[in-house]
C-alpha atoms as a PDB file:
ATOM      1  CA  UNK A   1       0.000   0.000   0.000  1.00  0.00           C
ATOM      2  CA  UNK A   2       1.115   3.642  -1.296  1.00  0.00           C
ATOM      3  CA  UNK A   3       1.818   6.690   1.119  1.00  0.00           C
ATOM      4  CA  UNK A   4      -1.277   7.843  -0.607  1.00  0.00           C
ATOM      5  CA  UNK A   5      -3.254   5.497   0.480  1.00  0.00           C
ATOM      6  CA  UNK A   6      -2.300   5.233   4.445  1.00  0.00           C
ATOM      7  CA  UNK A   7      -3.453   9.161   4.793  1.00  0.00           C
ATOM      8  CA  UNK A   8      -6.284   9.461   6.510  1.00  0.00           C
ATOM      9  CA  UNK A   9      -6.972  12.237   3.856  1.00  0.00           C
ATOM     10  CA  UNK A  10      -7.462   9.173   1.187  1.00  0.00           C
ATOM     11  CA  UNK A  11     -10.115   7.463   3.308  1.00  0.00           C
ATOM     12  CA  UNK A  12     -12.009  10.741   3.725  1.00  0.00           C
ATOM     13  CA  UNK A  13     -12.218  11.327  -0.236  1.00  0.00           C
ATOM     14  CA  UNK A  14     -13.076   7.474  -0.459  1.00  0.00           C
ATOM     15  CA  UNK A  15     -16.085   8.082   2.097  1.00  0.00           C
ATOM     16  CA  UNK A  16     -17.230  11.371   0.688  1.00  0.00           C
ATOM     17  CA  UNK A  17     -17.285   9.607  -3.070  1.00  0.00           C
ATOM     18  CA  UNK A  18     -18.647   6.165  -2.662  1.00  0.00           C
ATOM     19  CA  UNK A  19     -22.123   7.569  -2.276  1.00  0.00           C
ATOM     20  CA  UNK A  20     -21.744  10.077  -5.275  1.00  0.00           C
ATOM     21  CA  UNK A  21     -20.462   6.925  -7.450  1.00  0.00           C
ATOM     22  CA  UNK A  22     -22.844   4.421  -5.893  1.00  0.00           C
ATOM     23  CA  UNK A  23     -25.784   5.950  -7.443  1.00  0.00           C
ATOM     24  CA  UNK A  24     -24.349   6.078 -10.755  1.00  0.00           C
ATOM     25  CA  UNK A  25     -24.307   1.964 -10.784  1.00  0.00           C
ATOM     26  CA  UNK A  26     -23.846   0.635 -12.749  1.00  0.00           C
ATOM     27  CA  UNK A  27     -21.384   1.444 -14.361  1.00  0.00           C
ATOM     28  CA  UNK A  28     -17.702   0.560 -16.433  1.00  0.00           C
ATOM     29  CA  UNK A  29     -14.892  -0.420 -13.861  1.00  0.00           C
ATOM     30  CA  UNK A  30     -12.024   2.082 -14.193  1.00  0.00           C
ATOM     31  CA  UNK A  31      -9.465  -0.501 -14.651  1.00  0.00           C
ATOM     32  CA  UNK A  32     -11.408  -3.573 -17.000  1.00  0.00           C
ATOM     33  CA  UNK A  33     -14.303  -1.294 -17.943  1.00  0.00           C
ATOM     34  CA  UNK A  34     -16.652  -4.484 -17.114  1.00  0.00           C
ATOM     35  CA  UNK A  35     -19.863  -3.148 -15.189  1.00  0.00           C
ATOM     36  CA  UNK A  36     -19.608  -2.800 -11.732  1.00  0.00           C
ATOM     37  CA  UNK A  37     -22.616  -3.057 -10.302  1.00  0.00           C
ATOM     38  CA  UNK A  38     -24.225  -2.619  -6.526  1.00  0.00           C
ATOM     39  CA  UNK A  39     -24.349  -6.181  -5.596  1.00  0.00           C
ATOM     40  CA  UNK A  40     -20.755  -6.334  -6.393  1.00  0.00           C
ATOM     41  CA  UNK A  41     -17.596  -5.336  -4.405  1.00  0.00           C
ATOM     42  CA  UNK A  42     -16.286  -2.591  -5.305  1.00  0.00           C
ATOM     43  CA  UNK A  43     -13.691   0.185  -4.074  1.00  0.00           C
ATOM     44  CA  UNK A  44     -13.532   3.528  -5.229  1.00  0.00           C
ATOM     45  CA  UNK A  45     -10.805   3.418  -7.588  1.00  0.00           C
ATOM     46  CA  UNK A  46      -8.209   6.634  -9.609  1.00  0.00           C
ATOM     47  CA  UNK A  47      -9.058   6.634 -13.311  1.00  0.00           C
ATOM     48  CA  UNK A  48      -5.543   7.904 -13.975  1.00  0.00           C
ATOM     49  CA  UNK A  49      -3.401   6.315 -11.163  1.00  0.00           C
ATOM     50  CA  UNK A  50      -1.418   7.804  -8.595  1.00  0.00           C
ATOM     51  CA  UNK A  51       1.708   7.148  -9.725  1.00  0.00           C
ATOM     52  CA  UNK A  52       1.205   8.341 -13.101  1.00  0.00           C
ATOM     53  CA  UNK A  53      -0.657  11.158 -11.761  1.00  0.00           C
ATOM     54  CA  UNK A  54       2.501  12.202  -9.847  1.00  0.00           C
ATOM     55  CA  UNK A  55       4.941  11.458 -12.750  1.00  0.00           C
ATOM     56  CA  UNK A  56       2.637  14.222 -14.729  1.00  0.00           C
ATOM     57  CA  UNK A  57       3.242  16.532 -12.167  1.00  0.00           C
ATOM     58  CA  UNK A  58      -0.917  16.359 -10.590  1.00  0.00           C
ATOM     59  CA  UNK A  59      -0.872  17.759  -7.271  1.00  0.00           C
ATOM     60  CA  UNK A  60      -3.088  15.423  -4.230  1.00  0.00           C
ATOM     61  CA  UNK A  61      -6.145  17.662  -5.217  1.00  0.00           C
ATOM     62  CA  UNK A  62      -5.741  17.001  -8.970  1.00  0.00           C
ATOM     63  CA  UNK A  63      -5.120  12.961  -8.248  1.00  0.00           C
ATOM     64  CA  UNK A  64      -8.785  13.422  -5.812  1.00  0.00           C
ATOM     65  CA  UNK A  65     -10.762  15.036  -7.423  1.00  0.00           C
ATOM     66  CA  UNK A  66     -14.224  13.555  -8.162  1.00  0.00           C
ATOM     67  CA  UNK A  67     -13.445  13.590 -11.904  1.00  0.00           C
ATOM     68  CA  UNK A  68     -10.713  11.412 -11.479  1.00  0.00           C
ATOM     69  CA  UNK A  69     -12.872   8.849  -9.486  1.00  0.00           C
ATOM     70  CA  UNK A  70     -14.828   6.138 -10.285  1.00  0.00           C
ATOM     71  CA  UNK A  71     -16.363   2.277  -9.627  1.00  0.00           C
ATOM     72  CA  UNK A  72     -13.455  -0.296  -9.446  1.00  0.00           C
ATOM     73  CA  UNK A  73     -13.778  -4.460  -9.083  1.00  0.00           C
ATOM     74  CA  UNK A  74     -12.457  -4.751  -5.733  1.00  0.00           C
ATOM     75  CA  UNK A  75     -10.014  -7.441  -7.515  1.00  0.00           C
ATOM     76  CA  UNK A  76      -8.985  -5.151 -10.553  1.00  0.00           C
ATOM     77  CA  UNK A  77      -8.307  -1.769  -8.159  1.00  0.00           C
ATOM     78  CA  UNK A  78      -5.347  -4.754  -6.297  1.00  0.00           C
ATOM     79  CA  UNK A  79      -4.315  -6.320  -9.121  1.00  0.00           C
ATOM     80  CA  UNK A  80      -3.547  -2.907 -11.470  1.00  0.00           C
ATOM     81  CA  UNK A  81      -2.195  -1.150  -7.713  1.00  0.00           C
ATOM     82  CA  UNK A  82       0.161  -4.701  -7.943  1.00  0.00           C
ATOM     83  CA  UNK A  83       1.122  -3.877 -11.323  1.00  0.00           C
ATOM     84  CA  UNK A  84       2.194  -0.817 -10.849  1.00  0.00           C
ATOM     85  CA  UNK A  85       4.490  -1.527  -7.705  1.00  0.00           C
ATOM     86  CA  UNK A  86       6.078  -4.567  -9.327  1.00  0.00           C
ATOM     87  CA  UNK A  87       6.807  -2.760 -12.186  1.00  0.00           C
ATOM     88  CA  UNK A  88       8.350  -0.263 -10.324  1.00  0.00           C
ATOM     89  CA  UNK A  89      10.589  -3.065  -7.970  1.00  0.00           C
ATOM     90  CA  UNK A  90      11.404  -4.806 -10.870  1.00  0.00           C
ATOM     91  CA  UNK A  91      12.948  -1.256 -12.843  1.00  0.00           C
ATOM     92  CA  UNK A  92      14.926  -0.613  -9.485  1.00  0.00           C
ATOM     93  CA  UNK A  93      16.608  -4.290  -9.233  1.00  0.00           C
ATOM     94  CA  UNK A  94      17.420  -4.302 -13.407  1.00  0.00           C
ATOM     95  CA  UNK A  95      18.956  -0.381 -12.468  1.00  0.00           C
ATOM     96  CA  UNK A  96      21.226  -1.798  -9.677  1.00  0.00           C
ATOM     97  CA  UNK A  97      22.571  -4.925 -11.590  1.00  0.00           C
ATOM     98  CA  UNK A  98      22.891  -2.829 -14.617  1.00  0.00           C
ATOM     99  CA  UNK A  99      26.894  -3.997 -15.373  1.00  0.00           C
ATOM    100  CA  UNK A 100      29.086  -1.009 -15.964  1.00  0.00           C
ATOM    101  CA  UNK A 101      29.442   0.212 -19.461  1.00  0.00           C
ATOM    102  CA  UNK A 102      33.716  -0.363 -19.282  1.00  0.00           C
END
């Protein structure tokens, strides 16, 4: 789990959302654009993630806003957050046993 998502900042935007995108179900998941609908989990997931958000230079209130928001499988909003971190590991371990150019 992300810095992001330990604030207790996060979990107030997640509880002041979930009703606003719980009426519009159903709807596409923002990661496999499947329906989510109100019998299913579901998490309130980034449309544009968080890391990429903060590689284009989004500030916390650009990554929160309700625009950016929307109905995520609770099983798609892990698996693409898992993604994204082992993707980032992985980049950091083939940096550091890069072999020198000489």
């Amino acid at each position: 789990m992300t810095e992001h998502h330990r604030t207790s900042e996060w979990s107030k935007v997640r509880a002041l959302n979930r009703p606003r995108i719980a009426a519009t179900l159903p709807a596409p998941c923002v990661d496999c654009h499947r329906l989510v609908s109100s019998e299913q989990i579901w998490q309130v997931g980034h449309i544009v993630s968080v890391v990429i958000a903060r590689a284009m230079g989004w500030t916390t209130l650009q990554m929160n806003h309700p625009s950016n928001l929307g109905p995520s499988h609770r099983r798609c909003n892990a698996s693409a957050g898992g993604k994204l971190g082992a993707a980032k590991v992985n980049a950091a371990k083939r940096a550091k046993d890069r072999k020198p150019s000489w």
